[in-house]
Every structure is written in structure tokens, then in C-alpha cells.
Protein backbone atom coordinates (compact mmCIF):
# COMPACT_ATOMS: atom_id res chain seq x y z
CA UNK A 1 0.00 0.00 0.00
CA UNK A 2 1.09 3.26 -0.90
CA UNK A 3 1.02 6.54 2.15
CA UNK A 4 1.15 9.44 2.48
CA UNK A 5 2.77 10.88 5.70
CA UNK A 6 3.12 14.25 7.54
CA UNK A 7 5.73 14.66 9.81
CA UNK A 8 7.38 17.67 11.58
CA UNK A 9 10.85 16.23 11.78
CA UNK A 10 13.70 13.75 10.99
CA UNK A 11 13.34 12.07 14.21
CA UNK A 12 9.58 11.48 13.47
CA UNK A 13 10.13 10.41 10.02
CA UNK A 14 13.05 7.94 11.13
CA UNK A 15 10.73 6.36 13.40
CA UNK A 16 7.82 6.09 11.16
CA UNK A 17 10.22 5.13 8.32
CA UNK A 18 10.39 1.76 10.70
CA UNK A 19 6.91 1.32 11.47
CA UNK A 20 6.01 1.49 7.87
CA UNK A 21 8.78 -0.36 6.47
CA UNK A 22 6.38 -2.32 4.34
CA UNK A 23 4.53 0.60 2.64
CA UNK A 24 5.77 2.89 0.16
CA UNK A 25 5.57 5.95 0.99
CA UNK A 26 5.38 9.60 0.04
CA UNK A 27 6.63 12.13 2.59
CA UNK A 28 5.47 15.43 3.19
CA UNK A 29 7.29 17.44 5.91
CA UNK A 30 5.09 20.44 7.81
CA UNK A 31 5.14 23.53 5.61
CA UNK A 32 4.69 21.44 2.45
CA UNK A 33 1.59 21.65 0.53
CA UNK A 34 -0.52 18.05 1.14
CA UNK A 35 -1.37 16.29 -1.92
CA UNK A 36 -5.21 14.86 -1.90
CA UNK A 37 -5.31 11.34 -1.04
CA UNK A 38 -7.79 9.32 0.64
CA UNK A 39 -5.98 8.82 3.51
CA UNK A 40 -3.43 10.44 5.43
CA UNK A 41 -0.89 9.32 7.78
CA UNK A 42 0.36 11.80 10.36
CA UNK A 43 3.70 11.00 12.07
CA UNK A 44 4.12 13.45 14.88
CA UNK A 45 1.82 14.87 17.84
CA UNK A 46 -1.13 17.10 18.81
CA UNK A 47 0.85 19.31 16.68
CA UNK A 48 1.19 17.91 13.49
CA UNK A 49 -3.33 16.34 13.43
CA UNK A 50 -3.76 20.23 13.99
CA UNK A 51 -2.02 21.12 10.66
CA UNK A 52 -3.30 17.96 9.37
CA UNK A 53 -7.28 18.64 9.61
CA UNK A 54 -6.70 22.60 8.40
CA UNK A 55 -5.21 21.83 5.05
CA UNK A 56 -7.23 18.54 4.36
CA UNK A 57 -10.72 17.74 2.46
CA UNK A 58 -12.32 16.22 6.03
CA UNK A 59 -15.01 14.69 3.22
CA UNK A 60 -12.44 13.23 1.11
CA UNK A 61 -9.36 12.71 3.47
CA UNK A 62 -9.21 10.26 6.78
CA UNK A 63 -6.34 10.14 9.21
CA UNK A 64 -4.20 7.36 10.51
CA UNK A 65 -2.28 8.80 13.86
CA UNK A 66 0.89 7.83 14.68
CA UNK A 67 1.54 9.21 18.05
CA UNK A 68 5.24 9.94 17.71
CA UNK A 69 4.70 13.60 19.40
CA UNK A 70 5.40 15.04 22.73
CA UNK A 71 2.11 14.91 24.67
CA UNK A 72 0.24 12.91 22.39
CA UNK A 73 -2.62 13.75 24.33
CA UNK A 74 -5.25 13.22 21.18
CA UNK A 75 -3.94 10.00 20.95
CA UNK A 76 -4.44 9.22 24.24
CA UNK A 77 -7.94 10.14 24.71
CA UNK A 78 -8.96 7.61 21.83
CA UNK A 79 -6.46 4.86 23.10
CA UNK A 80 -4.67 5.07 19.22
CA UNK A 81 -2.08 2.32 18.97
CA UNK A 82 1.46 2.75 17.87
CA UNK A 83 3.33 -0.25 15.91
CA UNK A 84 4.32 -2.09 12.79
CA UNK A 85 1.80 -1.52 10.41
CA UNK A 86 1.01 -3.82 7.45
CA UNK A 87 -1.90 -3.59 4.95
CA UNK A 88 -3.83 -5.40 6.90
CA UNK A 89 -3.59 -4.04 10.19
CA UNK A 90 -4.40 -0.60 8.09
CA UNK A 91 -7.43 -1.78 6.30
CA UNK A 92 -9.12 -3.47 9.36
CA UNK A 93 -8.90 -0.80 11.66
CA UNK A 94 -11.80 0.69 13.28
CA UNK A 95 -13.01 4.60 11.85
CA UNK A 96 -13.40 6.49 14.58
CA UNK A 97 -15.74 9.98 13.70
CA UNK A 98 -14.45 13.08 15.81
CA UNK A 99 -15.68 15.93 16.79
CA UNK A 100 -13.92 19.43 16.05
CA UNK A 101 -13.73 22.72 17.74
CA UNK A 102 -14.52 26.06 15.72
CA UNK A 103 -12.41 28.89 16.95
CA UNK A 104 -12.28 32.36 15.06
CA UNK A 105 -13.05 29.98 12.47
CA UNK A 106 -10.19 27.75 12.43
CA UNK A 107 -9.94 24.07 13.59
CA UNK A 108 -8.63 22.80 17.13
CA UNK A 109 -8.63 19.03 18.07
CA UNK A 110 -8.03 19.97 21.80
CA UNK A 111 -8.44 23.19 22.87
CA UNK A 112 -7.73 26.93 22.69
CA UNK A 113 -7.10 29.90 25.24
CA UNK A 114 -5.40 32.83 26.03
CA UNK A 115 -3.03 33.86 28.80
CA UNK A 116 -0.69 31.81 30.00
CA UNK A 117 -1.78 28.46 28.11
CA UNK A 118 -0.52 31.29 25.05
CA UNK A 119 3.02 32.33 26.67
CA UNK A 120 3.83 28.29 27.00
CA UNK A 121 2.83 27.54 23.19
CA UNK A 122 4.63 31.06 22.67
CA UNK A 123 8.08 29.01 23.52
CA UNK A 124 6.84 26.00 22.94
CA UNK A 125 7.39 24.64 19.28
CA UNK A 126 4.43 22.09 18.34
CA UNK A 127 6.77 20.73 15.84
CA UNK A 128 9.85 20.01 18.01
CA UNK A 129 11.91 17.01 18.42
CA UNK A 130 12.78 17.80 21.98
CA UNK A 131 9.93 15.96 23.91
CA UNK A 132 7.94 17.04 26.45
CA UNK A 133 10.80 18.69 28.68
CA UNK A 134 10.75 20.85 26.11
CA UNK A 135 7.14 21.81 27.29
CA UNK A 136 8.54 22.73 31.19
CA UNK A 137 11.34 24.68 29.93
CA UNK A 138 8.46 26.99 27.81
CA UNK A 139 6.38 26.81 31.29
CA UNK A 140 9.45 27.86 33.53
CA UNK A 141 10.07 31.10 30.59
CA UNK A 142 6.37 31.80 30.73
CA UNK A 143 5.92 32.46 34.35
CA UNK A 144 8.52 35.07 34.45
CA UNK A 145 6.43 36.88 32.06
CA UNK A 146 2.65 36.24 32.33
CA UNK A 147 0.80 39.29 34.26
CA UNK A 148 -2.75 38.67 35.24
CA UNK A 149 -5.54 39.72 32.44
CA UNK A 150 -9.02 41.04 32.84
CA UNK A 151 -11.39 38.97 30.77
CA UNK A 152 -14.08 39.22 29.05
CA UNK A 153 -16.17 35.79 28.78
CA UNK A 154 -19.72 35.37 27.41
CA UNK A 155 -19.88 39.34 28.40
CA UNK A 156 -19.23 38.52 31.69
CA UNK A 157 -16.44 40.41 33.19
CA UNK A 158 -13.83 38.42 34.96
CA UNK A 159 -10.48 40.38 36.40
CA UNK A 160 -7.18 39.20 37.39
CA UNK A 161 -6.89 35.99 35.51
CA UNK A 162 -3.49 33.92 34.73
CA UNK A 163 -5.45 31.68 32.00
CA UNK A 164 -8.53 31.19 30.19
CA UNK A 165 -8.44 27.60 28.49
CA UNK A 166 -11.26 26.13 26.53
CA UNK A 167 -11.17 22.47 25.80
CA UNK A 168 -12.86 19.95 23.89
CA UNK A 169 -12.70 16.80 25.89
CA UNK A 170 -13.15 16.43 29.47
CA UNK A 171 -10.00 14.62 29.74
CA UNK A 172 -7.45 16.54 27.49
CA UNK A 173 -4.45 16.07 29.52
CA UNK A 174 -1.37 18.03 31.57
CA UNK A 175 -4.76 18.23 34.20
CA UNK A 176 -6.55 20.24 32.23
CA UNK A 177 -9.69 20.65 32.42
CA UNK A 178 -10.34 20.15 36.39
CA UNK A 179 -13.30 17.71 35.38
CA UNK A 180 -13.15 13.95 35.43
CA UNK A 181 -15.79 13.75 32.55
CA UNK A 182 -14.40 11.83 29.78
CA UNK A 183 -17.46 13.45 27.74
CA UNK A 184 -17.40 16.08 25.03
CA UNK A 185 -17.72 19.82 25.93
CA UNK A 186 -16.42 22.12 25.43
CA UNK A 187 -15.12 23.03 28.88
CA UNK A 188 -13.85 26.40 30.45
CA UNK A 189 -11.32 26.54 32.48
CA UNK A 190 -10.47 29.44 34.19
CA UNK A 191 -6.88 30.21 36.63
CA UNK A 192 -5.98 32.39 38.99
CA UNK A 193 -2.91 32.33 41.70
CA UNK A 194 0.87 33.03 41.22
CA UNK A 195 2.54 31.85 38.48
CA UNK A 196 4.71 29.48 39.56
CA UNK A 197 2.11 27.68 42.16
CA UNK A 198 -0.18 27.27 38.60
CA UNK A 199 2.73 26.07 36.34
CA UNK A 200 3.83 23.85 38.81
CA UNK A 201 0.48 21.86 39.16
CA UNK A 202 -0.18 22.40 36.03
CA UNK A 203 2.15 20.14 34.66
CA UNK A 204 1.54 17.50 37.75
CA UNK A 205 -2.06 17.41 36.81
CA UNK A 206 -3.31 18.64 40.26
CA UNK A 207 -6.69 20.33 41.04
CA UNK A 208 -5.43 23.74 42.40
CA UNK A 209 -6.60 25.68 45.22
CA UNK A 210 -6.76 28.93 44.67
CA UNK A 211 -9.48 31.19 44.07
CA UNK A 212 -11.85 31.32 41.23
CA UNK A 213 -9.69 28.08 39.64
CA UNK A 214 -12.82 26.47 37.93
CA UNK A 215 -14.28 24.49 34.79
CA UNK A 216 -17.42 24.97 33.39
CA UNK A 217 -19.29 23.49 30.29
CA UNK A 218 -20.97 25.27 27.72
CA UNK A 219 -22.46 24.98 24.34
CA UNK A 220 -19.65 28.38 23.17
CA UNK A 221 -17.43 30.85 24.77
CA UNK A 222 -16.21 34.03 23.52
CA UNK A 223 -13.28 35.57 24.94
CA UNK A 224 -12.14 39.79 24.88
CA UNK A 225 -9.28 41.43 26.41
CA UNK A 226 -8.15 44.91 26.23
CA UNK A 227 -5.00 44.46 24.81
CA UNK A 228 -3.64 41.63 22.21
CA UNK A 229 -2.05 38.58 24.09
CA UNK A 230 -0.84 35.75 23.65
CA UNK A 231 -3.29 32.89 22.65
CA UNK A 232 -2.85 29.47 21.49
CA UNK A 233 -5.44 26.88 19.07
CA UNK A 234 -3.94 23.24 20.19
CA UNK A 235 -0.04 24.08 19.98
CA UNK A 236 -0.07 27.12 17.09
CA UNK A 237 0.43 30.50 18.59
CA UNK A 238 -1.03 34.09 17.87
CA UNK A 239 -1.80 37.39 19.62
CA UNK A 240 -5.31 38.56 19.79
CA UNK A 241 -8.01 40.49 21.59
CA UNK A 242 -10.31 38.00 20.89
CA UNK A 243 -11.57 33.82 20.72
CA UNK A 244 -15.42 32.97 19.58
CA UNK A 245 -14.99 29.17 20.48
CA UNK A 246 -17.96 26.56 19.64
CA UNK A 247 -18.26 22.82 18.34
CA UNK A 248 -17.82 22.93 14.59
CA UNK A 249 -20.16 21.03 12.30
CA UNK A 250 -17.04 19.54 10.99
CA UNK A 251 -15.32 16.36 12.05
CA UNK A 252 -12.70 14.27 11.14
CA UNK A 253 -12.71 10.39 10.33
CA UNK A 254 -9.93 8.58 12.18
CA UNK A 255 -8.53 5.10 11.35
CA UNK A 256 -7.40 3.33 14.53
CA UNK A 257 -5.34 0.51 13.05
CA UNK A 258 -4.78 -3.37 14.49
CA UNK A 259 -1.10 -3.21 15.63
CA UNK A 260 1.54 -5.72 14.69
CA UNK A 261 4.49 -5.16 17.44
CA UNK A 262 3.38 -2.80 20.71
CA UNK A 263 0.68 -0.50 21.81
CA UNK A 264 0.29 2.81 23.00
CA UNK A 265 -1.40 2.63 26.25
């Protein structure tokens, strides 16, 4: 069978290279334009499905995931394998129909926000070969320069906040957001407290303490702030004023293949 895979990086492709050893396959590193095909291997993280499902036909194109990323936190949430790969394993697999999120009318597979969730994908590259230390060393820069925000949400004002995150699943990952639903939202989380305190159980996955630290579901969120900050839609960063944030009628077909070697647990 011939593929066609995405990847960020030569460490990603090396790896994949080996999974897909019996495949040929045509490669197609991020910033390259992605040829139509009916179905589209992505060899990287939360990153590289994020590029993926903006520059596809979601009618025409499906996805096979390779979690080769950092966080892999999509892959997680559907339990997506990782292994050798043959024809068959491919062709069997289960599709899996996903839901989207719509924000300022781009597409997120995770979730969006602005504040400090924006300083750490400011640092952070999506694409990078590092791993996920790479995501503490953008949490330990981001601290040093996140002030608190007054927010605007659903024209409700809301002062003095490090974050505003809005995610799609009730179980996205890094603790976030402070629900244990494993249903769809999307979900609102909103952080106050010192910096440091909020990175630090932020990245243990911890329920923090402080004030006005909450989650709430909703069928949309929009977001305003007086000045343009940093904001983030899964790992790609921007600066804006404002996030309108709702499920998108669009979704994305996912193959989750039969594995030949290991699994992803």
C-alpha cells in the first residue's frame, strides 16, 4: 500500500520510516503543501493532526495517527495504537468519527485559550523534536512573564486571571480541564494564583486551590481582552483580543489501526 505521511521532523520520520517499512511511501514534511489522497498518515503529535485537519478535504481525506509527538494527548484520549503496520492491520482498523472545535473559524482538536496556556505555546514549538521537557522549559520562561488579564467571557467580566483555556474533551491532559468527565464539551477553564504555584500543578495534573480556579461546560465561549495577548489553538500561537470558540459542524474520520508489534497505552 502506498502513504502518504506528515511529519514535523527527521526524528519522526526515522521512526515512522520503521513502522512502515512495508509501505511505500510519500513524505510530506510540515510547511509542504498536502497532496489529496484518501488517507493520510500523520507522524508526529497534537501538533502535526492540527495542521493535518486545516489543510485537508475532512469529506475526502481520513487520518491514521501515529503518536510519535510530545504529549500525544489526542492520541491518548482515543487509546490510538502505535506499531508495525502492514496492509492489513491498516485496512481493518476501526473509523473512529471526531468531533472538532470552531475557533475564530479555524480548527482545534483539543483546545484553545489565552493567557498563560498562550506564553507556554509562545516558547513551545508544536513541531519540536525535543519531547515534552521541552514543554517545562516553555512553562518555567512563561511564568517570568505572564501578568494577570481582565477577561471578558460570554460578556461577563472576569479580572485578574493567569489563563482562560477552553477544551474539547473532558480529559485533554497536563490536568486540564479540572473535570473527570471523559465526555465532550467544550469546557472552560479558568486560573488564577501566582505563576509558579499554577505552572507547577499544572504540569503535575493537580486540582489547584486557589481562588476562582474552575471548569465549566458550555455549548460556546467568547473571549475579549483589552490588549492583544498571547493565545494558542492546540499548539499554534497568535496574539489577539479576541476567541469565539464553539463545536464545529465539521469532524474528522480517524482510522485506529490493528497493531503488529506494541501499543500505546
Amino acid at each position: 500500500m502506498e502513504l502518504t505521511v506528515l511529519y514535523p521532523h527527521t526524528k519522526s520520520k526515522f521512526i515512522a520510516k520503521y513502522l512502515l517499512y512495508q509501505h511505500k511511501i510519500k513524505w510530506i514534511k510540515i510547511g509542504e503543501k498536502i497532496p489529496e489522497a484518501p488517507l493520510l498518515v500523520t507522524a508526529g503529535g497534537d501538533g502535526t493532526i492540527h495542521y493535518a485537519v486545516n489543510r485537508i478535504n475532512l469529506d475526502k481525506t481520513k487520518l491514521l495517527v501515529l503518536p510519535l509527538g510530545r504529549g500525544n494527548a489526542f492520541a491518548r484520549i482515543f487509546n490510538l495504537p502505535i506499531g508495525l503496520l502492514s496492509d492489513k492491520d491498516i485496512l481493518t482498523g476501526q473509523e473512529l468519527e471526531v468531533q472538532l472545535l470552531e475557533v475564530n473559524n479555524r480548527l482545534a482538536i483539543l483546545a484553545t485559550g489565552m493567557g498563560m496556556g498562550g506564553e507556554v505555546m509562545h516558547y513551545a514549538n508544536p513541531y519540536s523534536q525535543f519531547g515534552f521537557p521541552s514543554y517545562i522549559l516553555s512553562t518555567l520562561k512563561s511564568i517570568q512573564t505572564t501578568p494577570a488579564y481582565s477577561f471578558t467571557i460570554n460578556n461577563n467580566l472576569y479580572p485578574d486571571l493567569l489563563t482562560v483555556e477552553i477544551s474539547l474533551w473532558g480529559m485533554a491532559g497536563y490536568g486540564l480541564p479540572f473535570t473527570n468527565s471523559s465526555t465532550i464539551g467544550p469546557y472552560l477553564t479558568m486560573i488564577k494564583g501566582n505563576p509558579l504555584m499554577a505552572a507547577f500543578k499544572f504540569l503535575l495534573g493537580q486540582f489547584p486551590d486557589w481562588e476562582g480556579a474552575k471548569t465549566i461546560k458550555g455549548e460556546a465561549f467568547t473571549l475579549k481582552t483589552e490588549e492583544e495577548i498571547n493565545a494558542h489553538i492546540d499548539g499554534e500561537n497568535f496574539l489577539t483580543r479576541y476567541l469565539e470558540v464553539k463545536l464545529s459542524p465539521k469532524k474528522v474520520n480517524i482510522i485506529k489501526p490493528q497493531v503488529s508489534l506494541f501499543t500505546n497505552s
